[in-house]
C-alpha atoms as a PDB file:
ATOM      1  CA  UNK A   1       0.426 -53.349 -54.715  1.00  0.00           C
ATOM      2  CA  UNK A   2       3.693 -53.813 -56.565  1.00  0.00           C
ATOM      3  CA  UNK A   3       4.631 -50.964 -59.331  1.00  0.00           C
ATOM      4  CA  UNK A   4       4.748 -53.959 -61.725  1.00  0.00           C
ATOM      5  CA  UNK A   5       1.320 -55.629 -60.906  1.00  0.00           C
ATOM      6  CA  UNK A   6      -0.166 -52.522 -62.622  1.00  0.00           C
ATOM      7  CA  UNK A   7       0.553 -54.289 -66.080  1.00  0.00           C
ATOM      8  CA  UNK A   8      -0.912 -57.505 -65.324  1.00  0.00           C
ATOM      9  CA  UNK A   9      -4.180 -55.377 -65.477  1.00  0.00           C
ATOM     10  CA  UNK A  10      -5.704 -54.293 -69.071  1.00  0.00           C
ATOM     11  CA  UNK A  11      -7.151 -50.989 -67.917  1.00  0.00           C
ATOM     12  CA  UNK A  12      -3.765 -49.884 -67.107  1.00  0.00           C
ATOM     13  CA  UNK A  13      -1.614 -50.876 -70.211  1.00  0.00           C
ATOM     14  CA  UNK A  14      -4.488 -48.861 -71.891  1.00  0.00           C
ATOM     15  CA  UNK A  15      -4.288 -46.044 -70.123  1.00  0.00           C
ATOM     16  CA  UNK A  16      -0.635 -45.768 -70.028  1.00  0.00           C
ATOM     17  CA  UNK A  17      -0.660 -45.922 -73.780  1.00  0.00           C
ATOM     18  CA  UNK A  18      -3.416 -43.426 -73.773  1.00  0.00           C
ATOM     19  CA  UNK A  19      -0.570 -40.691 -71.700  1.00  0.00           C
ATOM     20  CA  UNK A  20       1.651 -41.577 -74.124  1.00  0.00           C
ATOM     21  CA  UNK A  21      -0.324 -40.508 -77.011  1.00  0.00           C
ATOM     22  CA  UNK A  22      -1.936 -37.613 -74.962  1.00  0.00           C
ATOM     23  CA  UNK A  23       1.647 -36.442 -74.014  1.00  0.00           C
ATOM     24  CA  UNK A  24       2.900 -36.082 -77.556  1.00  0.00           C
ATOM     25  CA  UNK A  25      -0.138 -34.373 -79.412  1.00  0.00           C
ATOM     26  CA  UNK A  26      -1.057 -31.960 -76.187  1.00  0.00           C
ATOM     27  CA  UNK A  27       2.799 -31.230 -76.232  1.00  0.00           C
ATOM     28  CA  UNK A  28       2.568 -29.958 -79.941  1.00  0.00           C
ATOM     29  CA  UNK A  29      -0.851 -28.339 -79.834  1.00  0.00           C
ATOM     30  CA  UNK A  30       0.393 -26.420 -76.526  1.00  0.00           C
ATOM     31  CA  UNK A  31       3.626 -25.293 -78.483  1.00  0.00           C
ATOM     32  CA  UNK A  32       1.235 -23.834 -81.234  1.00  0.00           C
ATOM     33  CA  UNK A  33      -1.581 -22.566 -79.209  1.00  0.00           C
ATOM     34  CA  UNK A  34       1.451 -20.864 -76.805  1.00  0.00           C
ATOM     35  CA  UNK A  35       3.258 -19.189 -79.868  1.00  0.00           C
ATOM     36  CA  UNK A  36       0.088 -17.673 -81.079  1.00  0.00           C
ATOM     37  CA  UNK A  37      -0.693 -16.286 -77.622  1.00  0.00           C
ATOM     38  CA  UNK A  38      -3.907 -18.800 -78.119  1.00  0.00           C
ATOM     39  CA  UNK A  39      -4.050 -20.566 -74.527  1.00  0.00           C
ATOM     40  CA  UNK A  40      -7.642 -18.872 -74.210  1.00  0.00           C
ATOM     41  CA  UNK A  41      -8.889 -20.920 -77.387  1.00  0.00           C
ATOM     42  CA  UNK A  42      -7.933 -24.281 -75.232  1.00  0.00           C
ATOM     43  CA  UNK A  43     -10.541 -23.175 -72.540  1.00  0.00           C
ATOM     44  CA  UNK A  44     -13.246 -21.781 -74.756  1.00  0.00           C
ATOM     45  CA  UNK A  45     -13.328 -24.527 -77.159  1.00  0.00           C
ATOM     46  CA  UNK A  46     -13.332 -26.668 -74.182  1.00  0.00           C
ATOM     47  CA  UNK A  47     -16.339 -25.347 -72.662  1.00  0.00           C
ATOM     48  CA  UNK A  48     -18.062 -25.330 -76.095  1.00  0.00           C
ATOM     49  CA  UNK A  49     -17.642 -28.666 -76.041  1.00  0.00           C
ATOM     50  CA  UNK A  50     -19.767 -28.707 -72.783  1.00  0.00           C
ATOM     51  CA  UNK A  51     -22.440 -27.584 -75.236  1.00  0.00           C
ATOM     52  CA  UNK A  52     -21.795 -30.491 -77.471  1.00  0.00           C
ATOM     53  CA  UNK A  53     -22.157 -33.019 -74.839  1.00  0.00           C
ATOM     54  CA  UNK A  54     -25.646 -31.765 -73.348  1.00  0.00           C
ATOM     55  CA  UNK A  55     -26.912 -31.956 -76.758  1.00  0.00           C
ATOM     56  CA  UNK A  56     -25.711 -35.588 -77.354  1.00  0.00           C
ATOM     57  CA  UNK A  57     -26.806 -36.842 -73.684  1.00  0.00           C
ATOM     58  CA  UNK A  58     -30.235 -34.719 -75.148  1.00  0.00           C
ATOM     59  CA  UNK A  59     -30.717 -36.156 -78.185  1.00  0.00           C
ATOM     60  CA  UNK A  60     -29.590 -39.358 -77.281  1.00  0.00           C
ATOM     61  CA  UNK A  61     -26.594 -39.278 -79.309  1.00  0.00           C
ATOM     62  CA  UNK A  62     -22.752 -39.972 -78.962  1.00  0.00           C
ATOM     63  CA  UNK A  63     -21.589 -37.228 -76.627  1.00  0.00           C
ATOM     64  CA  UNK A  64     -18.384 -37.773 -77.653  1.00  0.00           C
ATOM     65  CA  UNK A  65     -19.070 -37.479 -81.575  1.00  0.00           C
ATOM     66  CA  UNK A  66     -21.415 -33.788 -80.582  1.00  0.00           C
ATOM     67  CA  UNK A  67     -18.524 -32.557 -78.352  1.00  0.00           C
ATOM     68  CA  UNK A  68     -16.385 -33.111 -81.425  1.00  0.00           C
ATOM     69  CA  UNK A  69     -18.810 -31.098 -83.967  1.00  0.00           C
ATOM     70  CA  UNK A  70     -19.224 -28.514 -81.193  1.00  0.00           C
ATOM     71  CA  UNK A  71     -15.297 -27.894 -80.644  1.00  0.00           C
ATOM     72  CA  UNK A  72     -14.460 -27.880 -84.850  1.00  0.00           C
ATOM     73  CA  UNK A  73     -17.337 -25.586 -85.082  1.00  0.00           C
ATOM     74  CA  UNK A  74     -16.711 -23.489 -82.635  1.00  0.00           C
ATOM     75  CA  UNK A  75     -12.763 -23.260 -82.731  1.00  0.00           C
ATOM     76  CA  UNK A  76     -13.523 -22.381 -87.034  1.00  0.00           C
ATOM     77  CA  UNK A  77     -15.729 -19.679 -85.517  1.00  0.00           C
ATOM     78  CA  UNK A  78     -13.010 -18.023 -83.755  1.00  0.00           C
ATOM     79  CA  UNK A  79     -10.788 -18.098 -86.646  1.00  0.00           C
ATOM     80  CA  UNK A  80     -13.671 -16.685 -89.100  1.00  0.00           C
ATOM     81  CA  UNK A  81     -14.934 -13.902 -86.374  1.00  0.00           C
ATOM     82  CA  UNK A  82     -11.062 -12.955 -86.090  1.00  0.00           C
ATOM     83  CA  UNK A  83      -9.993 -12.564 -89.879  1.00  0.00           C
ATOM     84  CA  UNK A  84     -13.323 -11.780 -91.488  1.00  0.00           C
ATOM     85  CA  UNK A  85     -15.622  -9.105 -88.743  1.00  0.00           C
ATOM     86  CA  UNK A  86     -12.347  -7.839 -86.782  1.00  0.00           C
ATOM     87  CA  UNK A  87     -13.309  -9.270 -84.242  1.00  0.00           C
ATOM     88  CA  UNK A  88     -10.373  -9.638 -81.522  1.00  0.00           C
ATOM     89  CA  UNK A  89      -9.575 -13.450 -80.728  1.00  0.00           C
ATOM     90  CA  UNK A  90      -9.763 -13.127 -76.968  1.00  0.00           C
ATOM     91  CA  UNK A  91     -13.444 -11.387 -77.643  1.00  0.00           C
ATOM     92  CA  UNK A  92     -14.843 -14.376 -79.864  1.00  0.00           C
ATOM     93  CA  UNK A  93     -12.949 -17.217 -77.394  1.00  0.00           C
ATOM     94  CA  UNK A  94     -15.177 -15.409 -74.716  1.00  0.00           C
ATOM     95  CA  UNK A  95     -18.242 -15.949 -76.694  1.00  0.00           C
ATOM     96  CA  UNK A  96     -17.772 -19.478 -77.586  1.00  0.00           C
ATOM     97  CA  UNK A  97     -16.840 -20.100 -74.230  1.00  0.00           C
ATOM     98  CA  UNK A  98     -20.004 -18.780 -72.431  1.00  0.00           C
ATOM     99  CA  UNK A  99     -22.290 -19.752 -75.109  1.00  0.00           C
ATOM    100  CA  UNK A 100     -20.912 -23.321 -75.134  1.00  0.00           C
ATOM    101  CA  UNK A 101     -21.682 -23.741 -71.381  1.00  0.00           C
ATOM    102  CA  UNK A 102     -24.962 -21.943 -71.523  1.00  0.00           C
ATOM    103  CA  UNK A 103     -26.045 -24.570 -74.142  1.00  0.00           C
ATOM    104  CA  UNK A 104     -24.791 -27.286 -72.138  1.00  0.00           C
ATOM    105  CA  UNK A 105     -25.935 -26.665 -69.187  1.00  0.00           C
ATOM    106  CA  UNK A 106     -29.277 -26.186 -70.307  1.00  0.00           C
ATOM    107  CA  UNK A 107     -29.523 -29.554 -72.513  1.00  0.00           C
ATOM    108  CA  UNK A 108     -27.908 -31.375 -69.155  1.00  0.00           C
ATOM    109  CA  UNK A 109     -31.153 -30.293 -67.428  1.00  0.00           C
ATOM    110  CA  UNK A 110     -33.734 -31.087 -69.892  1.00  0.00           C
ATOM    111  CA  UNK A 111     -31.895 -34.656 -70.024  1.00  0.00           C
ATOM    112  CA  UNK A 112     -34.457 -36.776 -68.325  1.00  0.00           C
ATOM    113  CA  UNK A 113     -32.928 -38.958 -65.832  1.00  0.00           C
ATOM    114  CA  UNK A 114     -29.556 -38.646 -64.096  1.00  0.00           C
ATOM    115  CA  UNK A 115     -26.141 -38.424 -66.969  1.00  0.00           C
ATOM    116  CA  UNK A 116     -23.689 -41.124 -65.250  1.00  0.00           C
ATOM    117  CA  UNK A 117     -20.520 -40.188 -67.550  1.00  0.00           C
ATOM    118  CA  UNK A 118     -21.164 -36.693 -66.853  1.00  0.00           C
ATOM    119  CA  UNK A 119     -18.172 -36.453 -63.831  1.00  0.00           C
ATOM    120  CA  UNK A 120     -15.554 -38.444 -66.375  1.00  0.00           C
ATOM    121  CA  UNK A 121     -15.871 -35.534 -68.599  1.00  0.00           C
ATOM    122  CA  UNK A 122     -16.016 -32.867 -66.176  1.00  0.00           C
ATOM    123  CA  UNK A 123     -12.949 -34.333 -64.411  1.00  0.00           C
ATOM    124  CA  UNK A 124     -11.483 -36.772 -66.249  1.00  0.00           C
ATOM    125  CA  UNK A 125     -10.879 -40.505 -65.972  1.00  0.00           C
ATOM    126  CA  UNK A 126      -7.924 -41.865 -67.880  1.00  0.00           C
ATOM    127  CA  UNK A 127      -8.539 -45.317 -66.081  1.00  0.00           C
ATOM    128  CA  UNK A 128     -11.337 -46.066 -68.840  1.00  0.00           C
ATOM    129  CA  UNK A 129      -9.985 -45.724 -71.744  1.00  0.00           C
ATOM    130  CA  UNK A 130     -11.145 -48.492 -73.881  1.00  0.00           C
ATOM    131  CA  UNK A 131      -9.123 -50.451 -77.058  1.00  0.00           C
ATOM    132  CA  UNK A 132     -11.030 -48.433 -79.625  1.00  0.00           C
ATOM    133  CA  UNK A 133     -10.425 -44.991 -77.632  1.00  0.00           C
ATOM    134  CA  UNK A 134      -6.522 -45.963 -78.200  1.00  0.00           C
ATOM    135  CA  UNK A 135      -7.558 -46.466 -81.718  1.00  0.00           C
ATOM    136  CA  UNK A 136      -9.460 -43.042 -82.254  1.00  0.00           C
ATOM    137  CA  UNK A 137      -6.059 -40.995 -80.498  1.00  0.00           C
ATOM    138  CA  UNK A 138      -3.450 -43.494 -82.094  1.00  0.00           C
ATOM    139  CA  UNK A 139      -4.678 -42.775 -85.763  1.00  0.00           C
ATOM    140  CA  UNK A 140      -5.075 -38.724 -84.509  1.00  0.00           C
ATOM    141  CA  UNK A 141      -1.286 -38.476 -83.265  1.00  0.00           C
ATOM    142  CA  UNK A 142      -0.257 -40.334 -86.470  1.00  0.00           C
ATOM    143  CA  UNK A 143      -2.141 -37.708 -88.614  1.00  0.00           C
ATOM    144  CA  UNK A 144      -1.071 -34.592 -86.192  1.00  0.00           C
ATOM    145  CA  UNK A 145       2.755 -35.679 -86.365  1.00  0.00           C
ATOM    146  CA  UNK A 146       2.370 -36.092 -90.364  1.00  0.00           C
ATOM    147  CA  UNK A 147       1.109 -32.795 -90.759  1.00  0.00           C
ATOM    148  CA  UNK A 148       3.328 -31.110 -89.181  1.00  0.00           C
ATOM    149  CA  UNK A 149       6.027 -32.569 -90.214  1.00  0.00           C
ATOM    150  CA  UNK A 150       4.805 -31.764 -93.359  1.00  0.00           C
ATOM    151  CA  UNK A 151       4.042 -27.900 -92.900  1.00  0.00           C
ATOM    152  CA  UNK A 152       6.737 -27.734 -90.382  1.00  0.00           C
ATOM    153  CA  UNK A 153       7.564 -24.239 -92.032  1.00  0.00           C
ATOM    154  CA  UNK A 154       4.309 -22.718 -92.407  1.00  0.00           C
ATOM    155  CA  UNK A 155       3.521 -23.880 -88.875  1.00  0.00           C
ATOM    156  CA  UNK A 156       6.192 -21.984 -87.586  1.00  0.00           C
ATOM    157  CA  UNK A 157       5.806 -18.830 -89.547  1.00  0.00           C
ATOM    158  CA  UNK A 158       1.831 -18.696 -89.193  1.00  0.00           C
ATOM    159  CA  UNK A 159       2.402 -19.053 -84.744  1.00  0.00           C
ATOM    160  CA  UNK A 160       4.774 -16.245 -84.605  1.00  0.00           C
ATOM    161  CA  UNK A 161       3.924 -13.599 -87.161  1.00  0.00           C
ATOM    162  CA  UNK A 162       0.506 -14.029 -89.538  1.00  0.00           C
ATOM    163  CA  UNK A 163       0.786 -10.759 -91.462  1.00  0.00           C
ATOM    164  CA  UNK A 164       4.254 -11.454 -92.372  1.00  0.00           C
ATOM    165  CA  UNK A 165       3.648 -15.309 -93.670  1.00  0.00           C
ATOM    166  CA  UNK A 166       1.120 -13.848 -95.668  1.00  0.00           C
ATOM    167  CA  UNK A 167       3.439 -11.390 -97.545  1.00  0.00           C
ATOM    168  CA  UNK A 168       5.396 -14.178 -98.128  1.00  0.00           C
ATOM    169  CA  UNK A 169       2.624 -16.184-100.070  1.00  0.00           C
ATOM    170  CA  UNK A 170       2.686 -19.401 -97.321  1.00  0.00           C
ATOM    171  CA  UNK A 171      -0.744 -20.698 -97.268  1.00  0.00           C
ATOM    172  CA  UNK A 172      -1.619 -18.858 -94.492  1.00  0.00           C
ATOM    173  CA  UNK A 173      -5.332 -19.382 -94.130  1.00  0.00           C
ATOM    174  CA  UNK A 174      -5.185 -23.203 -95.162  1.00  0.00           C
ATOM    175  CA  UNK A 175      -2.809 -23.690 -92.470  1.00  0.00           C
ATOM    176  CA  UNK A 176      -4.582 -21.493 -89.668  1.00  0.00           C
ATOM    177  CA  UNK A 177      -8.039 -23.541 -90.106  1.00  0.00           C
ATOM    178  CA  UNK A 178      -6.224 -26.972 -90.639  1.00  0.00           C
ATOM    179  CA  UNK A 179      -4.739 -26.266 -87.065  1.00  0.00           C
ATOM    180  CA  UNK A 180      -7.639 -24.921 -85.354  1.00  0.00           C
ATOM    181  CA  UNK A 181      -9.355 -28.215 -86.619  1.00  0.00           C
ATOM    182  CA  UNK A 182      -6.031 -30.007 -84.806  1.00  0.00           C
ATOM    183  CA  UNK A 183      -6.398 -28.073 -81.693  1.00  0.00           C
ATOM    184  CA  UNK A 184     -10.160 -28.864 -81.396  1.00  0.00           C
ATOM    185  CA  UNK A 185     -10.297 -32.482 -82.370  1.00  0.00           C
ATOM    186  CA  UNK A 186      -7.405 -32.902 -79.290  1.00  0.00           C
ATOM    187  CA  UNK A 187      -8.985 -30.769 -77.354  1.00  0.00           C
ATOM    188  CA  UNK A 188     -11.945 -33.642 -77.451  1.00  0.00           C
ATOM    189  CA  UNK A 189      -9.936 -36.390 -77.140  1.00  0.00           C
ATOM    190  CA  UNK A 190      -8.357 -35.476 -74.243  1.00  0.00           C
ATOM    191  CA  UNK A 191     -11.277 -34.675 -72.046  1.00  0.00           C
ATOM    192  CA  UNK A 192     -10.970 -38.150 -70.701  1.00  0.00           C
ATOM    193  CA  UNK A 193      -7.062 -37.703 -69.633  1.00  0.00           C
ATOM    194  CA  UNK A 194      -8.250 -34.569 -67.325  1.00  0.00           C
ATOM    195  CA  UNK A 195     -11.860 -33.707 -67.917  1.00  0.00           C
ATOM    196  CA  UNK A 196     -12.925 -30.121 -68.850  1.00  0.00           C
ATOM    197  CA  UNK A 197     -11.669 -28.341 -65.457  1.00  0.00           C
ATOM    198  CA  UNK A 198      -8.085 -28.876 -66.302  1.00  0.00           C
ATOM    199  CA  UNK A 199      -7.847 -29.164 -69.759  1.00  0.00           C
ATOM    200  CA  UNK A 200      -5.956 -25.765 -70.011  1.00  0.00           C
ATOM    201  CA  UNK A 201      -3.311 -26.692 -68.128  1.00  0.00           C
ATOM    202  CA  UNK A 202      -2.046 -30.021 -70.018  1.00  0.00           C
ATOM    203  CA  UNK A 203      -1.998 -27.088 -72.803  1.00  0.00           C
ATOM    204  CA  UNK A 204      -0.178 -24.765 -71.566  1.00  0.00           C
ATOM    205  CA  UNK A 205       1.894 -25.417 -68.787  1.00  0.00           C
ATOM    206  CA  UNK A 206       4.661 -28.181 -70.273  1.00  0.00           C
ATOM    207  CA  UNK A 207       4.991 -25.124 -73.290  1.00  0.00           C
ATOM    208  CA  UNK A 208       5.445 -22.554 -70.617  1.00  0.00           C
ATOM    209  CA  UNK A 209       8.299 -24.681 -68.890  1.00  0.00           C
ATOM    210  CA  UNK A 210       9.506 -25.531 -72.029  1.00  0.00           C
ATOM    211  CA  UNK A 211       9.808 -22.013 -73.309  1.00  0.00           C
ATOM    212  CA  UNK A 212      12.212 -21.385 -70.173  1.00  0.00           C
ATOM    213  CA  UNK A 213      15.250 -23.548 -71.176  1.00  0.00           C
ATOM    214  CA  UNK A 214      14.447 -22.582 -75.182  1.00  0.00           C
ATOM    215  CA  UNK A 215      13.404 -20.278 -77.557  1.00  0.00           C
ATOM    216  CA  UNK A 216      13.373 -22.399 -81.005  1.00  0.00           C
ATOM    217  CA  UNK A 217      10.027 -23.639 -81.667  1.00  0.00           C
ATOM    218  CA  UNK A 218      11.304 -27.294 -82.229  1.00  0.00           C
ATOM    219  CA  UNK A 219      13.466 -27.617 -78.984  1.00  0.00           C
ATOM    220  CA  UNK A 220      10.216 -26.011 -76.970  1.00  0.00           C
ATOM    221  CA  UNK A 221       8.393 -28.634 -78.749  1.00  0.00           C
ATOM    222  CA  UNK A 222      10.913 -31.626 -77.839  1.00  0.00           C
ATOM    223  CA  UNK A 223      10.894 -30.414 -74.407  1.00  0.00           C
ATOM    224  CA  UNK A 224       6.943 -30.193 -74.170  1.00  0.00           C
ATOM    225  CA  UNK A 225       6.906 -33.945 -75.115  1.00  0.00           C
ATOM    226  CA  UNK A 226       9.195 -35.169 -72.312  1.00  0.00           C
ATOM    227  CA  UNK A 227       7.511 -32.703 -69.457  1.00  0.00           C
ATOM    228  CA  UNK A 228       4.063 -33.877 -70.540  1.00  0.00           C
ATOM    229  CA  UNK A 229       5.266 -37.773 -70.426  1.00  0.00           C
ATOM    230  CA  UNK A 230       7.407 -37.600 -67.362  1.00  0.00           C
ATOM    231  CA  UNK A 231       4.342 -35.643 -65.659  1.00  0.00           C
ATOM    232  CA  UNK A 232       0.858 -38.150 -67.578  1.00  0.00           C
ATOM    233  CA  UNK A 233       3.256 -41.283 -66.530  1.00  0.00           C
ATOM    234  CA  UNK A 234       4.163 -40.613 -63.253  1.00  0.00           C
ATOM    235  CA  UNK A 235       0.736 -39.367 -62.076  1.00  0.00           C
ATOM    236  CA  UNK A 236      -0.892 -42.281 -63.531  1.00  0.00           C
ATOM    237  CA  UNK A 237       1.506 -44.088 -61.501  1.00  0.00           C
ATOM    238  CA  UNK A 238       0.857 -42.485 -58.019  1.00  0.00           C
ATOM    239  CA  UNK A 239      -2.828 -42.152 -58.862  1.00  0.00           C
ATOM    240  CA  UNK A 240      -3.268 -45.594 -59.223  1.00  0.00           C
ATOM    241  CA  UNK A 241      -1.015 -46.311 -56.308  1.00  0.00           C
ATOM    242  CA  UNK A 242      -2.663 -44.121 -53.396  1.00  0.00           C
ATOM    243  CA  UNK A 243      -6.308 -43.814 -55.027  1.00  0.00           C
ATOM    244  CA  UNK A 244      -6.716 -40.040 -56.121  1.00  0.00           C
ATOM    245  CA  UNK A 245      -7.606 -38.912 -59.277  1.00  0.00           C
ATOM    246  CA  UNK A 246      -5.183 -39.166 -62.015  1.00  0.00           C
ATOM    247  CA  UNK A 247      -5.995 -36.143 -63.782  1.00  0.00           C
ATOM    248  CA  UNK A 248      -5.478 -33.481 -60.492  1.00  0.00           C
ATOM    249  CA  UNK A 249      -1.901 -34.854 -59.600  1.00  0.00           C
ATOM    250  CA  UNK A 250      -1.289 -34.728 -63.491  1.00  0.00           C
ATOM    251  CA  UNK A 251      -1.640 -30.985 -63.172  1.00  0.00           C
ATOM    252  CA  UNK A 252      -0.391 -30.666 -60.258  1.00  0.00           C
ATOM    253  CA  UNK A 253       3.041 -32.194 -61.268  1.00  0.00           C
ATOM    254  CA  UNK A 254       3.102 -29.854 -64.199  1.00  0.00           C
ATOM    255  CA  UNK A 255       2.377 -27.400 -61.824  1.00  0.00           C
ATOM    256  CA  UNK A 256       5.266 -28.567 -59.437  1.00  0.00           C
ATOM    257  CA  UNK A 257       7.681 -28.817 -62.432  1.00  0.00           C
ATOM    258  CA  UNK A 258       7.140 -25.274 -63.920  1.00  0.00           C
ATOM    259  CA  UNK A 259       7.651 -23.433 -60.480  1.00  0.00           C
ATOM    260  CA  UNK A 260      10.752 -25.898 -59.570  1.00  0.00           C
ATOM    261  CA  UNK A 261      11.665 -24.562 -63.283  1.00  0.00           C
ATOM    262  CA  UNK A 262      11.311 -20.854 -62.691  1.00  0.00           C
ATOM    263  CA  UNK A 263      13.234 -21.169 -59.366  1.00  0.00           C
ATOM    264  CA  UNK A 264      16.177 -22.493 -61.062  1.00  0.00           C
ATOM    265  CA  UNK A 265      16.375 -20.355 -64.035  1.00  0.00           C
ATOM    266  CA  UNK A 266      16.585 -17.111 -61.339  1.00  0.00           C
ATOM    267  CA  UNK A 267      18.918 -18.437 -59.516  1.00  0.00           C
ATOM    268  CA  UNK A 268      20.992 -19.584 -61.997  1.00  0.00           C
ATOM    269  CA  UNK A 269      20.299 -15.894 -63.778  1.00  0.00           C
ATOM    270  CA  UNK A 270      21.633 -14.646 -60.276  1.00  0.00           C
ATOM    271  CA  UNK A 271      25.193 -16.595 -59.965  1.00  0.00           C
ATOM    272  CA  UNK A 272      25.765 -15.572 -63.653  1.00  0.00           C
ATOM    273  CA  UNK A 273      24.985 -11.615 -62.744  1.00  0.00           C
ATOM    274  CA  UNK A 274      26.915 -11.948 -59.400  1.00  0.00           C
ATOM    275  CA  UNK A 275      30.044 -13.697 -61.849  1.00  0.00           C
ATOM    276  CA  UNK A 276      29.834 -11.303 -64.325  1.00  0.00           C
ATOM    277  CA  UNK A 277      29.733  -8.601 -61.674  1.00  0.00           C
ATOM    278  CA  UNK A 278      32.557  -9.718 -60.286  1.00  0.00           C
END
């Protein structure tokens, strides 16, 4: 099949436009959830949303919309065990995180009957995302991009140094929950690019490549975006082409890219020393 074909079919325009989308918020959620020292919070809200979606498949409810109440919930939870019972970050994520797959896996097994999307969550399907999924993420992005473009400031000052931004008056606590909100509402919608498994590293591994070649939070940001969409369009591409999973050779570009990355950077750090040396 010819690269071109791909866009005679429906399923693909929409899930290229779904990487697209993906790639931008993931890219600025990483760069926040990086800067705080937060990458944890990606995987425990992640697995609360396991939680969320036994319940639904349970109850006979939305998964989707129960994964989503599961992930604010739990990612608020964090925040509120952190700033009001001194409770370390790290500590709560691990709570969430275990609780939310106890709960899960529990409800999965009193589900009578066998759960068919189960896999698609656990691993991720970008191939079927529907017209009203693009929808859901387009009007998300749109609302993530406003906001911080808005509090583009505040952002900043509450990733690198809390105590500080709150000396300063910034609206410290407004802006910590709005994001946590941000991180877990994208956390949901994204468990169809990669399922649950590899959630973390869509998060976290464009930021950490990014954060080689920069240090300013907006050029670690711009960098993010182009390293997520050169990685979610060019898997899509091969997975479609040679029939393996989108999500795994996703990763595993990002993967591929971060190492090639780090390689480069030392030996580039090298021929400067040996110059300088010399």
């Amino acid at each position: 099949m010819q690269i071109f074909e791909l866009f005679d079919y429906p399923f693909f325009v929409n899930a290229l436009i779904g990487v697209v989308l993906i790639s931008i918020s993931a890219a600025i959620i990483g760069t926040y959830i990086i800067s705080r020292r937060l990458v944890a919070i990606s995987g425990g809200v992640t697995h609360a949303c396991f939680g969320g979606l036994g319940l639904g498949y349970f109850l006979g409810i939305n998964p989707v919309v129960m994964a989503a109440v599961f992930a604010v919930a739990s990612s608020a939870g964090v925040e509120w065990l952190s700033a009001r019972c001194n409770v370390r970050e790290d500590s709560a994520i691990a709570v969430v995180w275990s609780l939310g797959m106890a709960v899960g896996v529990l409800f999965v097994f009193l589900t009578p009957g066998y759960v068919p999307e189960l896999n698609s969550f656990l691993f991720g399907n970008i191939l079927t995302i529907s017209t009203s999924d693009l929808l859901l993420f387009g009007g998300y992005t749109a609302v993530l991009v406003a906001f911080f473009a808005l509090h583009y400031r505040h952002i900043i000052a509450c990733a690198f140094d809390r105590d500080f931004a709150a000396t300063r008056g910034l609206p410290v606590k407004f802006t910590s929950y709005a994001m946590t909100v941000m991180v877990a509402l994208c956390i949901v919608l994204t468990i169809r690019l990669v399922g649950i498994m590899m959630l973390m590293s869509v998060f976290s591994l464009p930021m950490m490549t990014a954060e080689i070649f920069s240090q300013r939070y907006s050029r670690m940001t711009l960098i993010s975006v182009a390293i997520a969409l050169f990685a979610g369009i060019g898997g899509l591409m091969l997975g479609t082409i040679v029939d393996v999973p989108c999500s795994a050779i996703i990763v595993i570009i990002l993967a591929v890219i971060f190492v090639v990355a780090r390689v480069f950077k030392a030996i580039f750090r090298n021929v400067r020393h040996s110059s300088v040396q010399a």
